[in-house]
C-alpha atoms as a PDB file:
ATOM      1  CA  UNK A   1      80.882  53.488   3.514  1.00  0.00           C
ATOM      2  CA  UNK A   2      84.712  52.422   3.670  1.00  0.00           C
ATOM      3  CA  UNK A   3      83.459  49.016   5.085  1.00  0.00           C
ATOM      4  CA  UNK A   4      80.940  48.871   2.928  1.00  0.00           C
ATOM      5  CA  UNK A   5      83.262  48.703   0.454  1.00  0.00           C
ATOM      6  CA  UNK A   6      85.966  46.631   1.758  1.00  0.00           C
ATOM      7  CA  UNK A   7      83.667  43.991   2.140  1.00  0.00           C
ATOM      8  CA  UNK A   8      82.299  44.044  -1.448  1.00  0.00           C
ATOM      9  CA  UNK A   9      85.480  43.432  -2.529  1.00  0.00           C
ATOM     10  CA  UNK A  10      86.181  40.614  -0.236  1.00  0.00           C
ATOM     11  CA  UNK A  11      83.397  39.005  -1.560  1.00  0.00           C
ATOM     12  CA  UNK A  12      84.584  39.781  -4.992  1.00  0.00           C
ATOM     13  CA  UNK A  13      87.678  38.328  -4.268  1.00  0.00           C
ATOM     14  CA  UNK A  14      85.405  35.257  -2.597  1.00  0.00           C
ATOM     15  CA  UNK A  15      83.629  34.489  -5.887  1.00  0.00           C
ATOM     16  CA  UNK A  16      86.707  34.646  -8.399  1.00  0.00           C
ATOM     17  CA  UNK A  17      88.824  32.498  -6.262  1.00  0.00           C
ATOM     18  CA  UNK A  18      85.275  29.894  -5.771  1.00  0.00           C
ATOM     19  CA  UNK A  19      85.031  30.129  -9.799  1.00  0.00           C
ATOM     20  CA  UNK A  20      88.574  29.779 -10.482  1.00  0.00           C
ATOM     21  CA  UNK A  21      88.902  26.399  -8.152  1.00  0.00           C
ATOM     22  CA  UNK A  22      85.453  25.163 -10.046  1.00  0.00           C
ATOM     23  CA  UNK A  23      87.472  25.326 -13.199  1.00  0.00           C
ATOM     24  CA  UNK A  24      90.618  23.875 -11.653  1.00  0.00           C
ATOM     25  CA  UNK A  25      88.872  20.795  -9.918  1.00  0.00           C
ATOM     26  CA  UNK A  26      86.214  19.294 -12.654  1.00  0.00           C
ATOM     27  CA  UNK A  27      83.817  16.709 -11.209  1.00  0.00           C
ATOM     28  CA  UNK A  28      84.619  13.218  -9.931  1.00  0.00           C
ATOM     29  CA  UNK A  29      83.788  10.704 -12.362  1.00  0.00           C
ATOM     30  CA  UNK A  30      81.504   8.442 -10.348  1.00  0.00           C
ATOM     31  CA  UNK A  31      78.870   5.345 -10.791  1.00  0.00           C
ATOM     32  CA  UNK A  32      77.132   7.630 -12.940  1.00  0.00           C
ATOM     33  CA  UNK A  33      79.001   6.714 -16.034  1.00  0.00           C
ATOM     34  CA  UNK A  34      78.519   3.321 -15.440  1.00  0.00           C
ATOM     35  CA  UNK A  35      75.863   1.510 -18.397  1.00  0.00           C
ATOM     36  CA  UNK A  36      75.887  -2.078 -19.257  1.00  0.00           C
ATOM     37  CA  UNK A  37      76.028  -2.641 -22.397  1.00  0.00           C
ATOM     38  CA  UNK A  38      72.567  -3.914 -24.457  1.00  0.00           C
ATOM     39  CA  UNK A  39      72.929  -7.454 -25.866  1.00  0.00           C
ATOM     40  CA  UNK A  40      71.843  -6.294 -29.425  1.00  0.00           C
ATOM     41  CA  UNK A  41      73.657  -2.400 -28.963  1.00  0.00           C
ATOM     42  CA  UNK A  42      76.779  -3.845 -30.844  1.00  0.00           C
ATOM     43  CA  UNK A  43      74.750  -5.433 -33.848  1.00  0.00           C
ATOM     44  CA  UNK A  44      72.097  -2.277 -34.178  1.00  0.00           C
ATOM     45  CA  UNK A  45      75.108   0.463 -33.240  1.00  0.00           C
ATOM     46  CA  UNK A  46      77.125  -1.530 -36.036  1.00  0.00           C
ATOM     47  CA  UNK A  47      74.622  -1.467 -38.967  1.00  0.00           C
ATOM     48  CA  UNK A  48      73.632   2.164 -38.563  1.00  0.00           C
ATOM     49  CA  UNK A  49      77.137   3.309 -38.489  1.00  0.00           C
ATOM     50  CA  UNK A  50      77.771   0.956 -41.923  1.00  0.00           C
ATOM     51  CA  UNK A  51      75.286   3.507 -43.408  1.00  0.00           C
ATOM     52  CA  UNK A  52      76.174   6.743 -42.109  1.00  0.00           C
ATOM     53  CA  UNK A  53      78.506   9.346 -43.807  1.00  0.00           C
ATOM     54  CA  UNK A  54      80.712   9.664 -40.751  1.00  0.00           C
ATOM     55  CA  UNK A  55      84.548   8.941 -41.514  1.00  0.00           C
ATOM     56  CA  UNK A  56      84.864   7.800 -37.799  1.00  0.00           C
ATOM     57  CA  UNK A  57      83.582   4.458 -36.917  1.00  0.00           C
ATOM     58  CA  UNK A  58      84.105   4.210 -33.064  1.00  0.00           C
ATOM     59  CA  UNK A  59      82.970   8.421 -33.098  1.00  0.00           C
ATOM     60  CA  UNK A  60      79.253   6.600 -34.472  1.00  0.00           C
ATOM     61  CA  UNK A  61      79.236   3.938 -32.012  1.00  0.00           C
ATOM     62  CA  UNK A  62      79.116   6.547 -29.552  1.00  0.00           C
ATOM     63  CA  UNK A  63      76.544   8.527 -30.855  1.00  0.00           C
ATOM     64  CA  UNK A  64      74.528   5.733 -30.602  1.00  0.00           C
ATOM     65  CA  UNK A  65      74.885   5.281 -26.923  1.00  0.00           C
ATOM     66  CA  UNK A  66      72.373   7.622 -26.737  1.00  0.00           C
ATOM     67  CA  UNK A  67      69.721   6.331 -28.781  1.00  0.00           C
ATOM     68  CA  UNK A  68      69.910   3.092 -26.858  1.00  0.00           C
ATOM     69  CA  UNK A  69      69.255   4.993 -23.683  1.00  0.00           C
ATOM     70  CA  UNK A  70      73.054   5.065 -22.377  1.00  0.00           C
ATOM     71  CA  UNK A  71      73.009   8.116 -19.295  1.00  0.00           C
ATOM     72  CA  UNK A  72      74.524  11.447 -20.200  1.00  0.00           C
ATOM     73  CA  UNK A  73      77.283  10.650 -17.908  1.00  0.00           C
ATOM     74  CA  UNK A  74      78.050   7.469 -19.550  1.00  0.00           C
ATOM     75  CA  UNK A  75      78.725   8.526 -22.633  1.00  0.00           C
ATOM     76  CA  UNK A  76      80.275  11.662 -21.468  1.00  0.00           C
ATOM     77  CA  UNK A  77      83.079   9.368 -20.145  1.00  0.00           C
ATOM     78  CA  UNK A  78      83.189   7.275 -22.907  1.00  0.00           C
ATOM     79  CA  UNK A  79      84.371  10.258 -25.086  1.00  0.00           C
ATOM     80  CA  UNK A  80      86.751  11.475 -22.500  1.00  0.00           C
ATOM     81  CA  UNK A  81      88.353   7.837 -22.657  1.00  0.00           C
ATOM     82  CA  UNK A  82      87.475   7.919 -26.599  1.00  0.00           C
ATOM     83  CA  UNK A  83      90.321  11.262 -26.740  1.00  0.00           C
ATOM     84  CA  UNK A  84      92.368   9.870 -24.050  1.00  0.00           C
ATOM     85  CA  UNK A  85      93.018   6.165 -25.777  1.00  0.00           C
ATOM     86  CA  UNK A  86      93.646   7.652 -28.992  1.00  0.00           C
ATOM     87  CA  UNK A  87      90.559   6.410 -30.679  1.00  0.00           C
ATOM     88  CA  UNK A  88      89.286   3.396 -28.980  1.00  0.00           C
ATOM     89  CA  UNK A  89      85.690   2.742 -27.673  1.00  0.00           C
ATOM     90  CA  UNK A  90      85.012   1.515 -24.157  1.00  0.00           C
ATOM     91  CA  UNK A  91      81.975   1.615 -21.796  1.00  0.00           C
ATOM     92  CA  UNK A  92      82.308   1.932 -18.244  1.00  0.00           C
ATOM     93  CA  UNK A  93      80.553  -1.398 -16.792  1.00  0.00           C
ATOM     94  CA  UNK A  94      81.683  -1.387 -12.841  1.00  0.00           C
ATOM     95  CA  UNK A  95      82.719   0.982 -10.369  1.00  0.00           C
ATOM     96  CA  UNK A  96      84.776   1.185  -7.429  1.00  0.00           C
ATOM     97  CA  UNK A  97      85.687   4.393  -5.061  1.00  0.00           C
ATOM     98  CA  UNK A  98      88.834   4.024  -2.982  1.00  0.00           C
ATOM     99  CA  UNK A  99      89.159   7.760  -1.720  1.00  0.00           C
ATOM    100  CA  UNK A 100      91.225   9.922  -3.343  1.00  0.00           C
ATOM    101  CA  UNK A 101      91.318   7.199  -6.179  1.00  0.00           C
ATOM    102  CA  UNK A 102      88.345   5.380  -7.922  1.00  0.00           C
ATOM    103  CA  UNK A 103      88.800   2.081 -10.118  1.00  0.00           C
ATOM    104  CA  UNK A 104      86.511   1.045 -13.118  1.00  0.00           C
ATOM    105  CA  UNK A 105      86.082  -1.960 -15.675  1.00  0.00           C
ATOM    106  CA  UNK A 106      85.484  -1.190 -18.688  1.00  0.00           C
ATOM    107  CA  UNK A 107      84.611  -3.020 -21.654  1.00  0.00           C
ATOM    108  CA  UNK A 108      85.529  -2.727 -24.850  1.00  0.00           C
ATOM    109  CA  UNK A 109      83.736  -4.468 -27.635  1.00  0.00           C
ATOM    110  CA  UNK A 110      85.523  -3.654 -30.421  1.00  0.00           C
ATOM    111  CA  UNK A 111      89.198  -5.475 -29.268  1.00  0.00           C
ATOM    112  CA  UNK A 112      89.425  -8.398 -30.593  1.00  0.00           C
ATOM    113  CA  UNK A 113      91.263 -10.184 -27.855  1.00  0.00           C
ATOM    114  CA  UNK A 114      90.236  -9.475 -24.548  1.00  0.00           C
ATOM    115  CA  UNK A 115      86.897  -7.630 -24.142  1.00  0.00           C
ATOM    116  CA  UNK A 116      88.061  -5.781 -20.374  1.00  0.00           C
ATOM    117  CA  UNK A 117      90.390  -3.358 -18.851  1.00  0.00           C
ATOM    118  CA  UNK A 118      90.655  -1.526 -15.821  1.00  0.00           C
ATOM    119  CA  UNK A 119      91.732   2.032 -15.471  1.00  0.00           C
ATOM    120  CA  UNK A 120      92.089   4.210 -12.003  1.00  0.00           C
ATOM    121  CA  UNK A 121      90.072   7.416 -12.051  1.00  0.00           C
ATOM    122  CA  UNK A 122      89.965  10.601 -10.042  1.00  0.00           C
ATOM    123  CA  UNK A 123      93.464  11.128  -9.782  1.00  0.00           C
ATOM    124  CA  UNK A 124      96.179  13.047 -11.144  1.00  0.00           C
ATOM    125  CA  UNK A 125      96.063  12.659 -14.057  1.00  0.00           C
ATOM    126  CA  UNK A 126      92.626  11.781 -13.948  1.00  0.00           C
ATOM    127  CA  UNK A 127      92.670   8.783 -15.919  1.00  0.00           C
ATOM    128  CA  UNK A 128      94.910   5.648 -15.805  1.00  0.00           C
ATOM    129  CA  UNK A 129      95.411   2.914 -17.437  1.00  0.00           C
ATOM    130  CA  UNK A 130      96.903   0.219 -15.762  1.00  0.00           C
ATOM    131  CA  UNK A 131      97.631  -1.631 -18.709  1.00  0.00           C
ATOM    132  CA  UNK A 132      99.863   0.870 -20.227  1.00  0.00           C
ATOM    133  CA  UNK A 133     102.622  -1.151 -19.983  1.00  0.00           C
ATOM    134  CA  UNK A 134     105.271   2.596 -20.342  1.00  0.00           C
ATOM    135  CA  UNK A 135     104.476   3.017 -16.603  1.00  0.00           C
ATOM    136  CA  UNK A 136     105.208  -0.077 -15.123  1.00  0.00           C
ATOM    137  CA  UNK A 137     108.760  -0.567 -13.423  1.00  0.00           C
ATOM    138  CA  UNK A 138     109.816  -2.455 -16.335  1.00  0.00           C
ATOM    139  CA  UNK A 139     113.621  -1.836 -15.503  1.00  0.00           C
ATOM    140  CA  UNK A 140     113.758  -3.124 -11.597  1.00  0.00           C
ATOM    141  CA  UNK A 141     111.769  -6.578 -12.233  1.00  0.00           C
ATOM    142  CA  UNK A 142     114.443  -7.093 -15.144  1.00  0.00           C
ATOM    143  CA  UNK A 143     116.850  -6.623 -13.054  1.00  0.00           C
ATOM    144  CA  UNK A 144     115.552  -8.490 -10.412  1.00  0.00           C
ATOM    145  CA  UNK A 145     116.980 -12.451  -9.474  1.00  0.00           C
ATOM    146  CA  UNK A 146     113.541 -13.937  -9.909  1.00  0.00           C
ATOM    147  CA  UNK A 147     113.211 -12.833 -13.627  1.00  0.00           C
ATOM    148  CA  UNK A 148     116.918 -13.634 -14.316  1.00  0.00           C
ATOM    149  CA  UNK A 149     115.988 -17.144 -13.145  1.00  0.00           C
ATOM    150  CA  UNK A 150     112.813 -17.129 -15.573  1.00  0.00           C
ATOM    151  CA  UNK A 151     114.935 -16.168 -18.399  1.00  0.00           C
ATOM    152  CA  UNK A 152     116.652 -19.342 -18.484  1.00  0.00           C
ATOM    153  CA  UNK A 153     113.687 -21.648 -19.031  1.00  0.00           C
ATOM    154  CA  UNK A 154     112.028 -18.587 -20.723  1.00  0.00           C
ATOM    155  CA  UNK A 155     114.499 -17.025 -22.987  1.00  0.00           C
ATOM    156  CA  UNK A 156     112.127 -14.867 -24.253  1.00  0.00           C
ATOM    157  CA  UNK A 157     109.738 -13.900 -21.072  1.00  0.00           C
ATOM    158  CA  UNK A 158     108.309 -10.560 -20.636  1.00  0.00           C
ATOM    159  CA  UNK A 159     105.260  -8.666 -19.268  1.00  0.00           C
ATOM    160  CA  UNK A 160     102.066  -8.099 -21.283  1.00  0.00           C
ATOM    161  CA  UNK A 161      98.580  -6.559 -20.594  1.00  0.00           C
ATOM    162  CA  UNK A 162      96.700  -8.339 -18.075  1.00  0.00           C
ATOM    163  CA  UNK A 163      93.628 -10.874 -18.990  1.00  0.00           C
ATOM    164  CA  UNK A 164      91.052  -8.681 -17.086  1.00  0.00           C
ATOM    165  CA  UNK A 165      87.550 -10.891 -16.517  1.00  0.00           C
ATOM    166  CA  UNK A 166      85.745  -7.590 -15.246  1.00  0.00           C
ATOM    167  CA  UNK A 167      84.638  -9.476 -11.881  1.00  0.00           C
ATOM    168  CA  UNK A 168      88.427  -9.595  -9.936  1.00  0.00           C
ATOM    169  CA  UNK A 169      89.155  -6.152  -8.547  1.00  0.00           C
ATOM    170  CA  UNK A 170      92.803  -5.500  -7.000  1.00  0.00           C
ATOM    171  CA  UNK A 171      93.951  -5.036  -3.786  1.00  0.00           C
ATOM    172  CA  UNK A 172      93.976  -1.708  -2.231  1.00  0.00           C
ATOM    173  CA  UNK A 173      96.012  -1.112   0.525  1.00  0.00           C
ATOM    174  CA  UNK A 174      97.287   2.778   2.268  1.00  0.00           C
ATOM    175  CA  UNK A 175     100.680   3.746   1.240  1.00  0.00           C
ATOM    176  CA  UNK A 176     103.027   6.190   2.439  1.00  0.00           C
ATOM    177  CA  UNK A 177     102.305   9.408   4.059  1.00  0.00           C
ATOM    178  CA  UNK A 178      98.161   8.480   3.576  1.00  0.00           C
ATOM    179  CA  UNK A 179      97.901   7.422  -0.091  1.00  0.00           C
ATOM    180  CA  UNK A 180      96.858   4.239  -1.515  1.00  0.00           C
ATOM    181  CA  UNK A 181      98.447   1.587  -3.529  1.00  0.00           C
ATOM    182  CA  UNK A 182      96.977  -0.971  -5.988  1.00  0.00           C
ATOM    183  CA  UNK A 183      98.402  -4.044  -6.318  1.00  0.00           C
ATOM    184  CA  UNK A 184      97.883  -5.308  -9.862  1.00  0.00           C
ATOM    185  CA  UNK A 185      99.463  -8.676 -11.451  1.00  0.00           C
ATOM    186  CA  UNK A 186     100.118  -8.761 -15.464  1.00  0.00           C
ATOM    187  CA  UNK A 187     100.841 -11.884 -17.191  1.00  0.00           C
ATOM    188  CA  UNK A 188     104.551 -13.100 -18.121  1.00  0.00           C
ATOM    189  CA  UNK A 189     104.849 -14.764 -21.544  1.00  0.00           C
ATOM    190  CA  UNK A 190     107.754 -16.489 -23.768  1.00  0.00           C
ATOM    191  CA  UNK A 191     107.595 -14.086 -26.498  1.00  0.00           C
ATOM    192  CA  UNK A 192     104.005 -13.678 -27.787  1.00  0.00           C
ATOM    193  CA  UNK A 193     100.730 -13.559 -26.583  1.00  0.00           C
ATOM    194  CA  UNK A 194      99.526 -17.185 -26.981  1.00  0.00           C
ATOM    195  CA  UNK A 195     102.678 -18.359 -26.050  1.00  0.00           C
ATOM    196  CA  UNK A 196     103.767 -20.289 -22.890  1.00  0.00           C
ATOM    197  CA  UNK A 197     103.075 -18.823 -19.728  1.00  0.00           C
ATOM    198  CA  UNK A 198     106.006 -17.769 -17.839  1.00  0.00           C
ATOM    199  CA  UNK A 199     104.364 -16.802 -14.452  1.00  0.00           C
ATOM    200  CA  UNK A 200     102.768 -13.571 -13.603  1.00  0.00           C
ATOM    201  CA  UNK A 201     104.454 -10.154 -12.496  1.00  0.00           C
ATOM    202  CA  UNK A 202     102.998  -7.832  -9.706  1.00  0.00           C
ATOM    203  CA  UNK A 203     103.376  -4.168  -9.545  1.00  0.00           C
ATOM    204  CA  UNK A 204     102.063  -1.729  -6.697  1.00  0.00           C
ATOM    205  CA  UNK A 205     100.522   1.176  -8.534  1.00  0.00           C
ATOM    206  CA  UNK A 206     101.163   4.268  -5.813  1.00  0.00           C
ATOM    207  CA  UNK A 207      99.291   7.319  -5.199  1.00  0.00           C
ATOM    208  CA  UNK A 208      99.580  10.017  -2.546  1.00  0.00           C
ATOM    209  CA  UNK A 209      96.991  10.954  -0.379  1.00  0.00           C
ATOM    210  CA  UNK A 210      96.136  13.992  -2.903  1.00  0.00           C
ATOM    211  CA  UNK A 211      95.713  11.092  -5.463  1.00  0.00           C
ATOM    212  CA  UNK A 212      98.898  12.122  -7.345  1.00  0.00           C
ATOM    213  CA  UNK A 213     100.297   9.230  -9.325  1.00  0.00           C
ATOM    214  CA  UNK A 214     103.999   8.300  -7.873  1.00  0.00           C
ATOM    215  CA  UNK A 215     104.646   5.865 -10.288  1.00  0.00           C
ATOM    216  CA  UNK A 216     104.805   1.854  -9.957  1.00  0.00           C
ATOM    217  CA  UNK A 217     107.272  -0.471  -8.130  1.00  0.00           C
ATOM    218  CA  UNK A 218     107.748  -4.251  -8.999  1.00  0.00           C
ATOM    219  CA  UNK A 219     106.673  -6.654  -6.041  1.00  0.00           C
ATOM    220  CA  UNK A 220     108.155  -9.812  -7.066  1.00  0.00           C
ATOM    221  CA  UNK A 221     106.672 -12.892  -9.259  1.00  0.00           C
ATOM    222  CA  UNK A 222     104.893 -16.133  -9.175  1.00  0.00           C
ATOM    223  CA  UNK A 223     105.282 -19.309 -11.018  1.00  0.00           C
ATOM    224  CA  UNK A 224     103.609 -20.453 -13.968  1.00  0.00           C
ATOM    225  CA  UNK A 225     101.011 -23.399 -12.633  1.00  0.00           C
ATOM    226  CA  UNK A 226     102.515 -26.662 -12.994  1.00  0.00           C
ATOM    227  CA  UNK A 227     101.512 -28.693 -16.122  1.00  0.00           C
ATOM    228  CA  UNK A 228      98.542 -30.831 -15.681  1.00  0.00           C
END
């Protein structure tokens, strides 16, 4: 009887920890999510939220997703990126898994410069913008001779978002102790956006083998192309 019930609590101990690790560890986003986008979703998507009461714009545009036949998955993801931006509506339109680390395009049709951006999934935190220019190494490629040099035929040079096409991925390489790294190069410009181009700046974006972000280190740069 004593075993009896030594082992029914061993496999009540079994179950809580299984159920507490399913809530710890949600799912992997995968290809799932993925859903190109209709040519005439935009145009439809646009005039039905015109007319509906909601207050929230891009919080229509996602509704719709569904009526246009968009998976479950795909626009479960697009709210999750819908809290985690703040507001902004993007689709997931290609798919990459790298491990412990996944990379997606996704494209947002409602910017009005460009339409792409890539973010690294799976991780920790579980979603990543590589554009979010507050976790690049800002401070060591300032401080590095290259940009110094730029500086004086590009007074004004820094970093900005990169011009994603949705059709380039990155370079993945392993890092230290079994992560990964992805090498990722942002645009250098004298002061605005449609300014002179100053070159391009790379970054290594570093993950342990966990998929723990580590933060980003500066690579070096490259020359603007020579005028034509």
């Amino acid at each position: 009887m004593r075993n009896a019930y030594q082992l029914l609590l061993a496999f009540l101990s079994l179950t809580v920890s299984l159920m507490a690790q399913s809530k710890l560890a949600p799912a992997k986003i995968g290809d799932s999510a993925l859903w190109q986008l209709p040519p005439q979703f935009m145009g439809t998507a646009h005039a039905a939220c015109e007319q509906s009461s909601s207050s929230n714009y891009a919080d229509c545009i996602i509704g719709q997703m569904t009526k246009a036949g968009a998976p479950a998955d795909a626009v479960g993801f697009t709210r999750k990126l819908y809290k985690q931006s703040h507001g902004e509506f993007g689709v997931m339109t290609g798919f990459q898994d790298e491990g412990p680390v996944a990379f997606a395009w996704i494209t947002y049709p409602l910017r009005a410069n460009s339409n792409y951006g890539l973010l690294l999934l799976n991780g920790q935190p579980r979603i990543v913008n590589v554009d979010d220019l507050k976790l690049l190494d800002v401070k060591a490629m300032k401080q590095s001779s290259q940009f110094q040099d730029a500086k004086v035929q590009f007074p004004n040079i820094d970093v900005w978002p990169g011009d994603r096409d949705g059709k380039i991925w990155p370079n993945s390489q392993v890092g230290s102790d079994g992560g990964i790294q992805f090498t990722v190069a942002y645009p250098l410009r004298n002061g605005c956006h449609a300014c002179a181009s100053a070159g391009q700046a790379i970054f290594n974006w570093n993950f342990d083998a966990t998929g723990k972000f580590l933060g980003t280190s500066f690579q070096g740069m490259l020359d603007p192309p020579l005028p034509q």
